[in-house]
PDB file of N, CA and C in Angstrom:
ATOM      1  N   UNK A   1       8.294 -86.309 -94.980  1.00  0.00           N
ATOM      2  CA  UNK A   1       8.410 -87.230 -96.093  1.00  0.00           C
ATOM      3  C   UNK A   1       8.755 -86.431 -97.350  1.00  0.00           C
ATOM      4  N   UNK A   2       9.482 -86.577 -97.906  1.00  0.00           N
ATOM      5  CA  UNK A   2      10.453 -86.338 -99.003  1.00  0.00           C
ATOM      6  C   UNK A   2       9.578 -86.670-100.308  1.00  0.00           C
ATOM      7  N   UNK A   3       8.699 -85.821-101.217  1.00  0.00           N
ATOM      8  CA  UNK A   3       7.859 -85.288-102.385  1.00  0.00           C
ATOM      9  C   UNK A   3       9.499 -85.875-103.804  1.00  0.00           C
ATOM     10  N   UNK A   4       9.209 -87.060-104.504  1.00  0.00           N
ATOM     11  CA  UNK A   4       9.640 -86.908-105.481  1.00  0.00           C
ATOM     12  C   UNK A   4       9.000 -87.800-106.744  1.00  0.00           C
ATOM     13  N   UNK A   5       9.210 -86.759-107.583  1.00  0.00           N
ATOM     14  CA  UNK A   5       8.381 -87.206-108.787  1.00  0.00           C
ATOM     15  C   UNK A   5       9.258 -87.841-109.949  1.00  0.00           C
ATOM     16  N   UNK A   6       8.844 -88.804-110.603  1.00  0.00           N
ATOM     17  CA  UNK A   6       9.130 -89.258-111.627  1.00  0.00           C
ATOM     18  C   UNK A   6       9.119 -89.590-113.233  1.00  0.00           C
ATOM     19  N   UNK A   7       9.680 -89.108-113.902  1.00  0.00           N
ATOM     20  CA  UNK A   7       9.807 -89.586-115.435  1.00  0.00           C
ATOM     21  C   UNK A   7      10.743 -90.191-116.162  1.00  0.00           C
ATOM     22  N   UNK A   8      10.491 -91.062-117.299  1.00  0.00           N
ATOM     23  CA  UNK A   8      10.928 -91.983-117.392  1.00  0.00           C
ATOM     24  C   UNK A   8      11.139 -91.456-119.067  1.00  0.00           C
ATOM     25  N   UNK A   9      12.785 -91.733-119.439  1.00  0.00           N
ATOM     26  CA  UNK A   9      13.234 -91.700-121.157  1.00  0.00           C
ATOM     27  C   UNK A   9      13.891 -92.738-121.317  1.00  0.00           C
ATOM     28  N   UNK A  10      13.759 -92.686-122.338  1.00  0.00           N
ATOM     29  CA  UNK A  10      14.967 -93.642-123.213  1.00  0.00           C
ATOM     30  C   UNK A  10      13.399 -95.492-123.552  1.00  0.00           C
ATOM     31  N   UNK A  11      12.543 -94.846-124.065  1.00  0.00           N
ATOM     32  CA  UNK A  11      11.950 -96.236-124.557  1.00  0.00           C
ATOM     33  C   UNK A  11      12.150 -96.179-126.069  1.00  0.00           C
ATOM     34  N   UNK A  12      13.324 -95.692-126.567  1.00  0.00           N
ATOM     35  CA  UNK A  12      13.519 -95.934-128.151  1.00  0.00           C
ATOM     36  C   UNK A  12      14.569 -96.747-127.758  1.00  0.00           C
ATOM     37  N   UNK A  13      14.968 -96.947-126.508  1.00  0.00           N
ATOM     38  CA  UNK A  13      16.504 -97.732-126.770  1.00  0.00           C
ATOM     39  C   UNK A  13      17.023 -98.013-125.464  1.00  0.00           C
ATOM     40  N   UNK A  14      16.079 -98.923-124.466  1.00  0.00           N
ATOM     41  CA  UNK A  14      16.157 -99.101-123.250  1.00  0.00           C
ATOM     42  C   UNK A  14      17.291-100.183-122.831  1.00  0.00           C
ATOM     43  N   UNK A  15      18.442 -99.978-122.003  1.00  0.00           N
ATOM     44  CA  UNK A  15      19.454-100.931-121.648  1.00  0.00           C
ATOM     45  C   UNK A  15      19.439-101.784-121.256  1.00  0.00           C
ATOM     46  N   UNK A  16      18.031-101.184-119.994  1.00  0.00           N
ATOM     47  CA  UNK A  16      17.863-102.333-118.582  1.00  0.00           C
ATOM     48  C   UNK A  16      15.982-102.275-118.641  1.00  0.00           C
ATOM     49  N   UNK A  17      15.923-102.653-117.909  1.00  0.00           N
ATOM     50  CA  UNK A  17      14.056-102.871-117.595  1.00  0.00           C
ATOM     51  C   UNK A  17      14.111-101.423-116.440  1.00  0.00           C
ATOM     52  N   UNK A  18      13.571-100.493-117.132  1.00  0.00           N
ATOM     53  CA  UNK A  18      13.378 -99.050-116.015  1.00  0.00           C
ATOM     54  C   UNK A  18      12.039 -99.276-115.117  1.00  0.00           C
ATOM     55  N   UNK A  19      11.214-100.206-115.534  1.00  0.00           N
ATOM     56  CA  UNK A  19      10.113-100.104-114.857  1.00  0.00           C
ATOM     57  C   UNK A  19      10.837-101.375-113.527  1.00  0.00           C
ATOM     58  N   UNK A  20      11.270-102.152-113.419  1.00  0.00           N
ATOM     59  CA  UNK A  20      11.816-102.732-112.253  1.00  0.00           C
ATOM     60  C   UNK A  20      12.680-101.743-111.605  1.00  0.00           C
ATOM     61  N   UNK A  21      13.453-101.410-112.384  1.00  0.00           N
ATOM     62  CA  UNK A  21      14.125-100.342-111.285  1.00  0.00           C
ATOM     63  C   UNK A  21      13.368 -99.155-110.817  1.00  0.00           C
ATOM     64  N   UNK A  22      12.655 -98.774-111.308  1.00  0.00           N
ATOM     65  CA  UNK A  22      11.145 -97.741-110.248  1.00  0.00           C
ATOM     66  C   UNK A  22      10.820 -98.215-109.401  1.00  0.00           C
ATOM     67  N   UNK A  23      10.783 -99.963-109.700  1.00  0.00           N
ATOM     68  CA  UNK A  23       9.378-100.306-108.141  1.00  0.00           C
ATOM     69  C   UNK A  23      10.751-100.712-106.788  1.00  0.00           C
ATOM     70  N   UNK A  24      12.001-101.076-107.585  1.00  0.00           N
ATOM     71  CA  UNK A  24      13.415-100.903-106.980  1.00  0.00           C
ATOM     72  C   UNK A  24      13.221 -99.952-105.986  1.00  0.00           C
ATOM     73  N   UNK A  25      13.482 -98.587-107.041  1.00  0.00           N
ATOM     74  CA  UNK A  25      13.787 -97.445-105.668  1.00  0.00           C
ATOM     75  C   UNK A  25      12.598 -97.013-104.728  1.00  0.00           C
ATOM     76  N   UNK A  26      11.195 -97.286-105.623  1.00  0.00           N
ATOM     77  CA  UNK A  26      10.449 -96.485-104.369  1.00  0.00           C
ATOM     78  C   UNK A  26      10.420 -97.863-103.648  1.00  0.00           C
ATOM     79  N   UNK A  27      10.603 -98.753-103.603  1.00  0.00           N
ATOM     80  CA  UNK A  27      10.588 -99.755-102.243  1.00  0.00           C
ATOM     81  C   UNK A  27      11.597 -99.289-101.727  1.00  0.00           C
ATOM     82  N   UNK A  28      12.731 -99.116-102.086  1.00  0.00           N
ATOM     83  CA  UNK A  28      13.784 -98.906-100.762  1.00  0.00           C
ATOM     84  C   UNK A  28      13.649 -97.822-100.080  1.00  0.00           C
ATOM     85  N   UNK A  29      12.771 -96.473-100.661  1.00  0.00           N
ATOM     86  CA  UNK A  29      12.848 -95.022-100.200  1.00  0.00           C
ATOM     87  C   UNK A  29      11.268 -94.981 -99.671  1.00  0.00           C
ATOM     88  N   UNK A  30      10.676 -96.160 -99.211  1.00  0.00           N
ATOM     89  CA  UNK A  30       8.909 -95.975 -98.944  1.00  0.00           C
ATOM     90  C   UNK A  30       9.151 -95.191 -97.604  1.00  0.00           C
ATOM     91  N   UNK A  31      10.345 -95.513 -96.748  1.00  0.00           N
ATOM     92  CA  UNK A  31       9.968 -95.384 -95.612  1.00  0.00           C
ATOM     93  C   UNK A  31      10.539 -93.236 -95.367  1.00  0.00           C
ATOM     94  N   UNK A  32      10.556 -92.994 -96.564  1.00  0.00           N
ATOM     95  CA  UNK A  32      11.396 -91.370 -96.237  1.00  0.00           C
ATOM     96  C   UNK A  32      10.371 -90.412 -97.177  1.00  0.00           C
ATOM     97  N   UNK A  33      10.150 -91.399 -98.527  1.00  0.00           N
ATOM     98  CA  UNK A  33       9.549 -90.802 -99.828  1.00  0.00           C
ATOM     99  C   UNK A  33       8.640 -90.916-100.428  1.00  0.00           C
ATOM    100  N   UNK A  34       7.850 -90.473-101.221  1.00  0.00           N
ATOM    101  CA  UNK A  34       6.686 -90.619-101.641  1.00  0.00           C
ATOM    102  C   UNK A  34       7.470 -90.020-103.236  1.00  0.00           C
ATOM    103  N   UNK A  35       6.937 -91.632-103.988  1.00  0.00           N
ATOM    104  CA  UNK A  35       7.260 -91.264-105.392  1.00  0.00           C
ATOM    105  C   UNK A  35       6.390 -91.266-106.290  1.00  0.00           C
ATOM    106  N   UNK A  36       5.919 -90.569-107.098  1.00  0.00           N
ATOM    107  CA  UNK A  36       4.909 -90.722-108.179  1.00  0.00           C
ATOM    108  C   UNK A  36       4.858 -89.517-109.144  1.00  0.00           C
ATOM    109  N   UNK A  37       4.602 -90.107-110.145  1.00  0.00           N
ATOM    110  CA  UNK A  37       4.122 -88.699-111.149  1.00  0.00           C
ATOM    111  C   UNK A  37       3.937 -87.331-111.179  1.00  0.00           C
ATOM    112  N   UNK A  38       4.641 -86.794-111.746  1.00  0.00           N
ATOM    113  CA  UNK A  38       4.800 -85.140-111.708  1.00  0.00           C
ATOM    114  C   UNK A  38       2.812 -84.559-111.884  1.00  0.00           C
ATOM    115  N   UNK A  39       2.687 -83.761-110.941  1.00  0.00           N
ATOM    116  CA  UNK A  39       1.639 -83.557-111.127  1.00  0.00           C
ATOM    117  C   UNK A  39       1.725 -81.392-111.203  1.00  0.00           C
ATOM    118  N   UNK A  40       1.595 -81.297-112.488  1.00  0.00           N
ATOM    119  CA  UNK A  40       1.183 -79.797-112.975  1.00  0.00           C
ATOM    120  C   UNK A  40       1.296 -78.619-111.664  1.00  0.00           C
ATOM    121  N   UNK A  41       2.205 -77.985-112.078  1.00  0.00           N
ATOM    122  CA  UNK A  41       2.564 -76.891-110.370  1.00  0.00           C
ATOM    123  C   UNK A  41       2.653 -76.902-109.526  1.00  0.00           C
ATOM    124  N   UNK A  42       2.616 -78.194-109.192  1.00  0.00           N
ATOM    125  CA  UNK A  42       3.339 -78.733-107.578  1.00  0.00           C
ATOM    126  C   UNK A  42       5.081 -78.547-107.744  1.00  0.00           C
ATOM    127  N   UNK A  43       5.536 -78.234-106.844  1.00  0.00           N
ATOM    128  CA  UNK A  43       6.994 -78.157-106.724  1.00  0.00           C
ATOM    129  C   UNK A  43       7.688 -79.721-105.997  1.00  0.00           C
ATOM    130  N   UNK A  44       8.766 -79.696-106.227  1.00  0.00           N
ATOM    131  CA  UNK A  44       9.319 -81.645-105.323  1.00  0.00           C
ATOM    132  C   UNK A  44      10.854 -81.236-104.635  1.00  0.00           C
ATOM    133  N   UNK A  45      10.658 -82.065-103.964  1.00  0.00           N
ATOM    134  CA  UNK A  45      12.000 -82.311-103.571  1.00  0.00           C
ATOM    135  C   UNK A  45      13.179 -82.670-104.981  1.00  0.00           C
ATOM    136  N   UNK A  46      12.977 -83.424-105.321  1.00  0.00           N
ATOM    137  CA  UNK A  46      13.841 -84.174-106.515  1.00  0.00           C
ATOM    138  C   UNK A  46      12.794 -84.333-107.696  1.00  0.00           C
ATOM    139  N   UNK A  47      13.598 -84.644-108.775  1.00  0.00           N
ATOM    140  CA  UNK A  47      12.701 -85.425-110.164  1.00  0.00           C
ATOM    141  C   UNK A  47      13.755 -86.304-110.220  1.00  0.00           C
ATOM    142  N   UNK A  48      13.419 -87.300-109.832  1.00  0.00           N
ATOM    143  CA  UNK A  48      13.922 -88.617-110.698  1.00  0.00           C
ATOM    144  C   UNK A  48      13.791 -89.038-112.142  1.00  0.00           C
ATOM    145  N   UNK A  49      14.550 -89.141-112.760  1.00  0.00           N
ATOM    146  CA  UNK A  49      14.488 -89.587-114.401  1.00  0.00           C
ATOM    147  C   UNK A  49      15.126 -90.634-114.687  1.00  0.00           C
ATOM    148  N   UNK A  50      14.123 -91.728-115.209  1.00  0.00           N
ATOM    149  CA  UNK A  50      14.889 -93.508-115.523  1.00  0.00           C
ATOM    150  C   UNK A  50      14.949 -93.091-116.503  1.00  0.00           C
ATOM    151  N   UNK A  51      16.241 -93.121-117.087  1.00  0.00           N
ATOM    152  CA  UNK A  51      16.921 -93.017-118.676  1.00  0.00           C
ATOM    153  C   UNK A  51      16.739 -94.369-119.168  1.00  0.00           C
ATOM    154  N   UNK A  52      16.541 -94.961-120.751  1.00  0.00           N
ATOM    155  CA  UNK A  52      17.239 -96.060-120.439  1.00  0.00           C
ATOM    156  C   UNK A  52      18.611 -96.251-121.404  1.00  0.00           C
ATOM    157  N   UNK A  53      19.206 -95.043-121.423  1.00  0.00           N
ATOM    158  CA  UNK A  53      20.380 -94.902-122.122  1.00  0.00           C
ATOM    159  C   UNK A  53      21.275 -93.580-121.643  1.00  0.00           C
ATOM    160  N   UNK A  54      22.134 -92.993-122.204  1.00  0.00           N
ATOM    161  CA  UNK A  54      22.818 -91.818-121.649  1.00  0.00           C
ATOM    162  C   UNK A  54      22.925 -91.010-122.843  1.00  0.00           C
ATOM    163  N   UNK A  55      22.254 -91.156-123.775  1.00  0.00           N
ATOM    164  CA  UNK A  55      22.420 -90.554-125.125  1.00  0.00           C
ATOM    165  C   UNK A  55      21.455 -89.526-124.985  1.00  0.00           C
ATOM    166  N   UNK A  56      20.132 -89.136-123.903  1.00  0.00           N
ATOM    167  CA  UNK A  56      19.361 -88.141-123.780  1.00  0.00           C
ATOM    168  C   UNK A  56      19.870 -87.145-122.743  1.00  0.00           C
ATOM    169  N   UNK A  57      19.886 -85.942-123.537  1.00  0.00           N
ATOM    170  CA  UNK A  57      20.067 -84.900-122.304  1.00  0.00           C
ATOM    171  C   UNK A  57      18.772 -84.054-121.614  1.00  0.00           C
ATOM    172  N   UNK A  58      17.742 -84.432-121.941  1.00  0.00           N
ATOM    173  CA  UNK A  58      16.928 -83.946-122.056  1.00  0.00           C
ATOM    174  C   UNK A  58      16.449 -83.895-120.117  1.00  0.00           C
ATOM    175  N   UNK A  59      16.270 -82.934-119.537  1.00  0.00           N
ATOM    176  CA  UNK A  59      16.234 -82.262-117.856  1.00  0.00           C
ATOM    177  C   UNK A  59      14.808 -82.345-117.609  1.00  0.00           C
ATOM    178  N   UNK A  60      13.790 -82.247-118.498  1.00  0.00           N
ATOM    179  CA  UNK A  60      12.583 -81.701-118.058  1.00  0.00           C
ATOM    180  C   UNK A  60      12.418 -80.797-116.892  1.00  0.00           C
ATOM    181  N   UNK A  61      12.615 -79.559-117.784  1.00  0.00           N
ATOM    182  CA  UNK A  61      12.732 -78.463-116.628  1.00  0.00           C
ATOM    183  C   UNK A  61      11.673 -77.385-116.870  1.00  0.00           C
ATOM    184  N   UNK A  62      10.569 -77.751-117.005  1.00  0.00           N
ATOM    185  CA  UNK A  62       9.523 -77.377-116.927  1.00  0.00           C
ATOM    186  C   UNK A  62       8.714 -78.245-115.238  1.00  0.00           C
ATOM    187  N   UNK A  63       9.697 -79.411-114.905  1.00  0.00           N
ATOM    188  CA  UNK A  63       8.814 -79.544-113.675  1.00  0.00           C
ATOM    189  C   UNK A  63       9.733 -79.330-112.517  1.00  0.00           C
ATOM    190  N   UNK A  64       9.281 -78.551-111.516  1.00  0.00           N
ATOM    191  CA  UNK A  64       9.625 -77.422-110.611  1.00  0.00           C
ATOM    192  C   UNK A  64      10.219 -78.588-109.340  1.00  0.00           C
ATOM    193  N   UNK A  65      11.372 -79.077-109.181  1.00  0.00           N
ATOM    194  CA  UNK A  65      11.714 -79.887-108.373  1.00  0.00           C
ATOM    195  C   UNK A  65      13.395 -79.171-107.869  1.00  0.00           C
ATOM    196  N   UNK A  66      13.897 -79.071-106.515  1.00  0.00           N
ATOM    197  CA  UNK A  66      14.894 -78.635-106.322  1.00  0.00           C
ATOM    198  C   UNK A  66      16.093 -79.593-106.912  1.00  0.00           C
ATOM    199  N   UNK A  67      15.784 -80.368-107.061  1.00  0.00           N
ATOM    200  CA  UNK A  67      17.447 -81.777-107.494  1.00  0.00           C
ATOM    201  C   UNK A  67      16.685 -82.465-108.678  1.00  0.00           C
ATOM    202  N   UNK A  68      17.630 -83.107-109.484  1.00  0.00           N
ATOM    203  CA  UNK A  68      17.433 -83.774-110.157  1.00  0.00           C
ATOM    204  C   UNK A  68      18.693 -85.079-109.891  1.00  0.00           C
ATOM    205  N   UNK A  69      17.701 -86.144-109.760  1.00  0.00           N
ATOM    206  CA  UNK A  69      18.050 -87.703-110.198  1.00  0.00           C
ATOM    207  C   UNK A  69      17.898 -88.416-111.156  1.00  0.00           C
ATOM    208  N   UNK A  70      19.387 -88.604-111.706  1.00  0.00           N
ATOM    209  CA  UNK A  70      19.596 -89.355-113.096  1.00  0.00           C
ATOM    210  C   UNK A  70      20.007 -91.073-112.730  1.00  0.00           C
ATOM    211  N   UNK A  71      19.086 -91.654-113.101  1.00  0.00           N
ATOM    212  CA  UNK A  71      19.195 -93.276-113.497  1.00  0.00           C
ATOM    213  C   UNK A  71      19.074 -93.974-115.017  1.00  0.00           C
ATOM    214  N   UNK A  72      20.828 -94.246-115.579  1.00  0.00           N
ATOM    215  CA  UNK A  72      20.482 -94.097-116.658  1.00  0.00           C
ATOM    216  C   UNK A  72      21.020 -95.993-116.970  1.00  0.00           C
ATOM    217  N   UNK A  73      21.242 -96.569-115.574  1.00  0.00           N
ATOM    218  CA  UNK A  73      21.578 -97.846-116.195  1.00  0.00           C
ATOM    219  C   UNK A  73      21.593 -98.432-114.479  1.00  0.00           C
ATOM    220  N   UNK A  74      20.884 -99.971-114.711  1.00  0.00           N
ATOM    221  CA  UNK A  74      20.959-101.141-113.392  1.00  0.00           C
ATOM    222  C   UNK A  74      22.064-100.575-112.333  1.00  0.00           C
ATOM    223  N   UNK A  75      23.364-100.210-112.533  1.00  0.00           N
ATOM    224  CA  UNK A  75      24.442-100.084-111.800  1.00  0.00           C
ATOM    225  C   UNK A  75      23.979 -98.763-110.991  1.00  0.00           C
ATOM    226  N   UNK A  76      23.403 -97.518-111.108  1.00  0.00           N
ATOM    227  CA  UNK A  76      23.164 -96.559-110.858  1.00  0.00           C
ATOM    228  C   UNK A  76      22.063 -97.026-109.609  1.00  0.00           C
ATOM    229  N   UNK A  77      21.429 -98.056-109.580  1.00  0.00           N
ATOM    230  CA  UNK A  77      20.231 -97.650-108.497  1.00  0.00           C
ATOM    231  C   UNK A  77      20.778 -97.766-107.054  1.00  0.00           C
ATOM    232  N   UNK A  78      21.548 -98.441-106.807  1.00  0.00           N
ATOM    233  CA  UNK A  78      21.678 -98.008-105.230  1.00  0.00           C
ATOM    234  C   UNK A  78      22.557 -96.833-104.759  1.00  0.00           C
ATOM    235  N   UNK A  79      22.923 -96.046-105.713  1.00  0.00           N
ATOM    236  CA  UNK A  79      23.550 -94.903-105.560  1.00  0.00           C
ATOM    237  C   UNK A  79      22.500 -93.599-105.240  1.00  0.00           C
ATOM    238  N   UNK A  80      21.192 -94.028-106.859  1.00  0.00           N
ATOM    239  CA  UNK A  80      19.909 -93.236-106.594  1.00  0.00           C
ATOM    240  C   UNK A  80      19.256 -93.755-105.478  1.00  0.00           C
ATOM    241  N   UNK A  81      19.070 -94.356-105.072  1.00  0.00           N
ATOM    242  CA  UNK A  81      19.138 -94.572-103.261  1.00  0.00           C
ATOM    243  C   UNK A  81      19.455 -93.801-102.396  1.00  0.00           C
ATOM    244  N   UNK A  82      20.350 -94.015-102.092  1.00  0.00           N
ATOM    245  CA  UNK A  82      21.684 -93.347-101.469  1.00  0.00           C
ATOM    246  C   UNK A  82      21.146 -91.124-101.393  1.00  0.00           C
ATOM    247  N   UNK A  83      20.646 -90.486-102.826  1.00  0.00           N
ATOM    248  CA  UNK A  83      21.091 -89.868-103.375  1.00  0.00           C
ATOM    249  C   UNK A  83      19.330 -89.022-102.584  1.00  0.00           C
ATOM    250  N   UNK A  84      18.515 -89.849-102.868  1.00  0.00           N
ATOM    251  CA  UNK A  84      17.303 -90.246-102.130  1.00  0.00           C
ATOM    252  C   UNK A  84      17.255 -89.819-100.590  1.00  0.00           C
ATOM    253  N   UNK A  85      17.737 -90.845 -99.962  1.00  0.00           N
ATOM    254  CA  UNK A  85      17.440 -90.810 -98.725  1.00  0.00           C
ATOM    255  C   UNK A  85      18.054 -89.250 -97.904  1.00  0.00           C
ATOM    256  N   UNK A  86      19.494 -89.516 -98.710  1.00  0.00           N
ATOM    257  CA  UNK A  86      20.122 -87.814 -98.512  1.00  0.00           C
ATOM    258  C   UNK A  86      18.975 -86.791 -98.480  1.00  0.00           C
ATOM    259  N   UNK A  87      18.250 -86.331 -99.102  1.00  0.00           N
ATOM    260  CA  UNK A  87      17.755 -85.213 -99.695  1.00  0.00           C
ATOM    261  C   UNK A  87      17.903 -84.455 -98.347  1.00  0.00           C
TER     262      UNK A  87
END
């Protein structure tokens, strides 16, 4: 099972509802992934990051994950799917 953690930007200026699209992807990825909160020196498969704009560049690379997943708008989630199940 596939370790990926999540954080979430863009609540100064959100496009779409990021918290539906969270419960979005970890329902479609329950059966490969385990998604939840970065937890302090654990390493992940991926970090997922719900943007809710494209105006942040910001990586959070202080948390130790081999890939990073960018969701920065509704159109993007079945790709982060897709991007998911790959790992």
């Amino acid at each position: 099972m596939r370790q990926i953690a999540v954080k979430f930007c863009g609540g100064c200026n959100p496009g779409y509802d990021r918290g539906a699209a969270y419960q979005k992807i970890k329902e479609a990825v329950s059966d490969c992934a385990t998604v939840s909160l970065p937890s302090e020196g654990k390493a992940y498969d991926a970090l997922l990051i719900i943007r809710g704009c494209t105006g942040c560049p910001y990586l959070y690379e202080e948390i130790h994950a081999k890939e990073r997943i960018l969701c920065v708008k509704q159109d993007d989630i079945p790709e982060v799917i897709q991007k998911i199940r790959n790992l």
